[in-house]
C-alpha atoms as a PDB file:
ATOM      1  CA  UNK A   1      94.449  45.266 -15.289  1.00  0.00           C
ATOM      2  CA  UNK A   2      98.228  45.985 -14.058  1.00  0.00           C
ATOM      3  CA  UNK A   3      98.931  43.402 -11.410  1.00  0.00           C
ATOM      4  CA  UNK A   4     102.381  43.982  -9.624  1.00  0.00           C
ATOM      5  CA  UNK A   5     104.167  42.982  -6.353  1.00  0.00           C
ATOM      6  CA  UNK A   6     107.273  43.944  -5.043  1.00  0.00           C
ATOM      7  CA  UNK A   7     109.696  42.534  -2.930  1.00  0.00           C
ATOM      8  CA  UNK A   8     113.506  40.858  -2.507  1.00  0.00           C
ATOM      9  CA  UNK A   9     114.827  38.184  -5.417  1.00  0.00           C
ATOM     10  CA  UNK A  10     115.741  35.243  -3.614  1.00  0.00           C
ATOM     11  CA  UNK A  11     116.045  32.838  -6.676  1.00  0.00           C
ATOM     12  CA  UNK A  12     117.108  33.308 -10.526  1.00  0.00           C
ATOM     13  CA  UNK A  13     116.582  29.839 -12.207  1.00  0.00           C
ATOM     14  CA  UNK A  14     118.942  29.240 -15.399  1.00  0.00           C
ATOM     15  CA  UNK A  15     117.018  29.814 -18.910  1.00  0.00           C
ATOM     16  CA  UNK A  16     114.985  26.615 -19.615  1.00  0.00           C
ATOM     17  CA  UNK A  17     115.009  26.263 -23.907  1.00  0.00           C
ATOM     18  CA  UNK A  18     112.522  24.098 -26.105  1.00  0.00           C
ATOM     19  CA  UNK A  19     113.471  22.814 -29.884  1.00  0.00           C
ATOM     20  CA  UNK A  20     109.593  25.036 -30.911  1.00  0.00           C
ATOM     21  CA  UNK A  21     112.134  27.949 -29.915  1.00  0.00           C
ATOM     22  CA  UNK A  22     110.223  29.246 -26.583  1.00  0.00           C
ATOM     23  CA  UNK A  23     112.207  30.241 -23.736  1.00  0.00           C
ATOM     24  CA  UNK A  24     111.778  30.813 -20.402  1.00  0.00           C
ATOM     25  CA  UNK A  25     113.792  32.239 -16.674  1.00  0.00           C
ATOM     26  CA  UNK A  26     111.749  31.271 -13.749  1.00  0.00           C
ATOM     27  CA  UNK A  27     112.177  33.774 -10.540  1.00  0.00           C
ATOM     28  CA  UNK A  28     111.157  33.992  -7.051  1.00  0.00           C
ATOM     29  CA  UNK A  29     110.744  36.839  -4.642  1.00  0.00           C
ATOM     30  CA  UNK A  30     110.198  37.392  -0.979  1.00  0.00           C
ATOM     31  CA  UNK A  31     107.314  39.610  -0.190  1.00  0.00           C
ATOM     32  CA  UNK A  32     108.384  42.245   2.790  1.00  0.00           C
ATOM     33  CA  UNK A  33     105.276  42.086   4.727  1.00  0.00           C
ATOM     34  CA  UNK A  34     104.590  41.126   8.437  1.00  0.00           C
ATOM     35  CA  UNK A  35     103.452  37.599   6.768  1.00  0.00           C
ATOM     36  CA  UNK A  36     106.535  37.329   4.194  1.00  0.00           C
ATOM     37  CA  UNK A  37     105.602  34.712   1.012  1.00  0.00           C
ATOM     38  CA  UNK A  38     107.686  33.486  -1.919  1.00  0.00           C
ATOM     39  CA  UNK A  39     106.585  34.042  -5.007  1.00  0.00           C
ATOM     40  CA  UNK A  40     107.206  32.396  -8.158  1.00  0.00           C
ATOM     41  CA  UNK A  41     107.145  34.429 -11.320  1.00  0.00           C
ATOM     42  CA  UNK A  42     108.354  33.289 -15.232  1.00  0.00           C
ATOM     43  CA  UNK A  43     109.938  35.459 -17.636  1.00  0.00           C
ATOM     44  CA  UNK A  44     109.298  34.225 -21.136  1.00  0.00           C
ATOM     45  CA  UNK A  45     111.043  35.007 -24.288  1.00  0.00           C
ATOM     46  CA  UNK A  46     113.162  37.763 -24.630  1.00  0.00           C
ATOM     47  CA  UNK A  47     112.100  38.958 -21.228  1.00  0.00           C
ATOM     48  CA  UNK A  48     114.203  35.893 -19.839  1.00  0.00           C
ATOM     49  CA  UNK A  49     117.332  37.629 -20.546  1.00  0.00           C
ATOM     50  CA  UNK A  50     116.368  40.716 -18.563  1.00  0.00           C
ATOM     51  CA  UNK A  51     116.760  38.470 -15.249  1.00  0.00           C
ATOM     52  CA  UNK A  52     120.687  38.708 -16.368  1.00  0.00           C
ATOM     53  CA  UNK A  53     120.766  42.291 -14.701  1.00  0.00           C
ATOM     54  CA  UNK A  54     119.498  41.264 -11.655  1.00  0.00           C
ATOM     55  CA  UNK A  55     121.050  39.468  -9.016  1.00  0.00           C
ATOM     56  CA  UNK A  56     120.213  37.501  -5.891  1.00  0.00           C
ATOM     57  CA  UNK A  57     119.071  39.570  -3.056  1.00  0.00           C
ATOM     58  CA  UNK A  58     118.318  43.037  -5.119  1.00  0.00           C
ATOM     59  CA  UNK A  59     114.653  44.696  -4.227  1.00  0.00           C
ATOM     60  CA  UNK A  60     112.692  45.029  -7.455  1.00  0.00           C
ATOM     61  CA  UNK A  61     108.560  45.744  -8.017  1.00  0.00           C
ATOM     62  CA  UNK A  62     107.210  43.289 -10.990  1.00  0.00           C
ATOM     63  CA  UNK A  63     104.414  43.938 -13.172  1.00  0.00           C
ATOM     64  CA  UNK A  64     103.140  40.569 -14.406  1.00  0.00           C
ATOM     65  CA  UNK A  65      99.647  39.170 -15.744  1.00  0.00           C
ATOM     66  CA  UNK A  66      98.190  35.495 -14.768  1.00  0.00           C
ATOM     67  CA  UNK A  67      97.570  33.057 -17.381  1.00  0.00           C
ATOM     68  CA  UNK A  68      96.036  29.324 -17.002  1.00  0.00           C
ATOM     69  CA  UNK A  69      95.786  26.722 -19.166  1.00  0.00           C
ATOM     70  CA  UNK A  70      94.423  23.441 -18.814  1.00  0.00           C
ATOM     71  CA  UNK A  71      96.274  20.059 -19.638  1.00  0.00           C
ATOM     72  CA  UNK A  72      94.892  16.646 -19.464  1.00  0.00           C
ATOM     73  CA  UNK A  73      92.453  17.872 -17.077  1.00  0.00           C
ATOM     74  CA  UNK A  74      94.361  19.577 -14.580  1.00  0.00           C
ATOM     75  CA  UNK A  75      94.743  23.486 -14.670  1.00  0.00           C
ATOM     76  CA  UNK A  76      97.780  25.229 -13.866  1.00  0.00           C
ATOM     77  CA  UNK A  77      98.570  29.146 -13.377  1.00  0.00           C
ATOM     78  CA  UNK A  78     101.212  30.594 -14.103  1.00  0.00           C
ATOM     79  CA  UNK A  79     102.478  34.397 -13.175  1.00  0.00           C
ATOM     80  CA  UNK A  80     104.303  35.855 -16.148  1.00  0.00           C
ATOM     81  CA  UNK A  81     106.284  38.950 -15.496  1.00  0.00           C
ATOM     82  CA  UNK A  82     106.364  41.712 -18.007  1.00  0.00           C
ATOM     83  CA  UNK A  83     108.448  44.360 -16.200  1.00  0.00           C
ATOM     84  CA  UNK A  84     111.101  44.336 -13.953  1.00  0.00           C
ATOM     85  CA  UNK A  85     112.020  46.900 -11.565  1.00  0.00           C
ATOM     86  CA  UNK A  86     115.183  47.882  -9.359  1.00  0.00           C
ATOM     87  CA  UNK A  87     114.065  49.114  -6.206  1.00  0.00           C
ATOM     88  CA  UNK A  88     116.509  51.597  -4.336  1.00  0.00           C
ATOM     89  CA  UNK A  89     116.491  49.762  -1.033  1.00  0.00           C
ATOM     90  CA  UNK A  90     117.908  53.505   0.454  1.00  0.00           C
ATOM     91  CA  UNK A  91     115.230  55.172  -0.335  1.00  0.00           C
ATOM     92  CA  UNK A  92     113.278  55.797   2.337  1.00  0.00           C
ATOM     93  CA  UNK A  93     109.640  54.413   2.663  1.00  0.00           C
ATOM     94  CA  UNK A  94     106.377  56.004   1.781  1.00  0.00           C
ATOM     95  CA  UNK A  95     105.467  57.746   5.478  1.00  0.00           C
ATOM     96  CA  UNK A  96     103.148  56.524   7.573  1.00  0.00           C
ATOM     97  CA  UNK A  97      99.637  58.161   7.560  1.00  0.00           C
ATOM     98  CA  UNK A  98      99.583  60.601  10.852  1.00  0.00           C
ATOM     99  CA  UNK A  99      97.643  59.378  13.291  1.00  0.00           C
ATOM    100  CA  UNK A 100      95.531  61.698  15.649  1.00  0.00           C
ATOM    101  CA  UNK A 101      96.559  61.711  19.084  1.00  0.00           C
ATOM    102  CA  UNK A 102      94.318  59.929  21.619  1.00  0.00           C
ATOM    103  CA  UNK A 103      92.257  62.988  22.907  1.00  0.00           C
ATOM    104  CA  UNK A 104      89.663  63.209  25.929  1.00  0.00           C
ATOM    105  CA  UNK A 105      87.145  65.603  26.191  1.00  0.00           C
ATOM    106  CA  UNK A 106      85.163  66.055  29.678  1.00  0.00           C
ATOM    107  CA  UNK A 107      82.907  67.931  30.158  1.00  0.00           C
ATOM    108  CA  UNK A 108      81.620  69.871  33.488  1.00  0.00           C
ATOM    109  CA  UNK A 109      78.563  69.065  35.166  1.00  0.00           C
ATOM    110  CA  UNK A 110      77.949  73.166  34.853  1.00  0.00           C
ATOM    111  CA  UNK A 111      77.650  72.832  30.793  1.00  0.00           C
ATOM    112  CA  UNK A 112      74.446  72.134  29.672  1.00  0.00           C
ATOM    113  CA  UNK A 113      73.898  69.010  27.116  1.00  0.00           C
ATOM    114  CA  UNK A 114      72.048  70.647  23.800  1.00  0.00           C
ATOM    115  CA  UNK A 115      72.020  66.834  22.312  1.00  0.00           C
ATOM    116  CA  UNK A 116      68.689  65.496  21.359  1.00  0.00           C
ATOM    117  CA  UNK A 117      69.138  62.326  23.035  1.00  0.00           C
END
């Protein structure tokens, strides 16, 4: 299952290193909805250095899968991102579904009702 969200990078967190040799670049974007919500995403490996062609304030859609663990009895989840996107903020928006215009239909006294009830 492809999971993905889109929205504006407001934070690119230096690479964090560990001596086993993992990596990771955590990341968090602003949803553009009516309720807006920062999200925090990690980039692990060599996806880390993919954040380096990105920049602070750029629109992007991320594909990412969720992963827990527990530790010591508590359970943490983590999004990890597996595809970056640049999103062409010019580009005009998917259009609006037409609505139907607001109609009334009256009927005469004259016409006679065929409806069963």
């Amino acid at each position: 299952m492809e999971l993905k969200l889109n929205g504006r990078i407001k934070v690119i967190n230096e690479t964090q290193s560990w001596d086993s040799g993992f990596s990771k670049r955590e990341f968090v974007i602003t949803t553009q909805e009516q309720y807006p919500q920062d999200v925090k995403f990690e980039a692990v490996k060599e996806k880390a250095a993919t954040l380096d062609t990105f920049a602070v304030g750029d629109n992007v859609d991320v594909a990412f899968n969720v992963r827990g663990n527990e530790y010591n009895g508590k359970y943490y989840v983590n999004l990890q991102a597996w595809k970056i996107n640049k999103v062409d903020a010019s580009a005009p928006a998917a259009a609006p579904t037409p609505q139907m215009p607001d109609t009334v239909i009256e009927s005469s006294a004259d016409e006679e009702d065929d409806l069963p009830f």
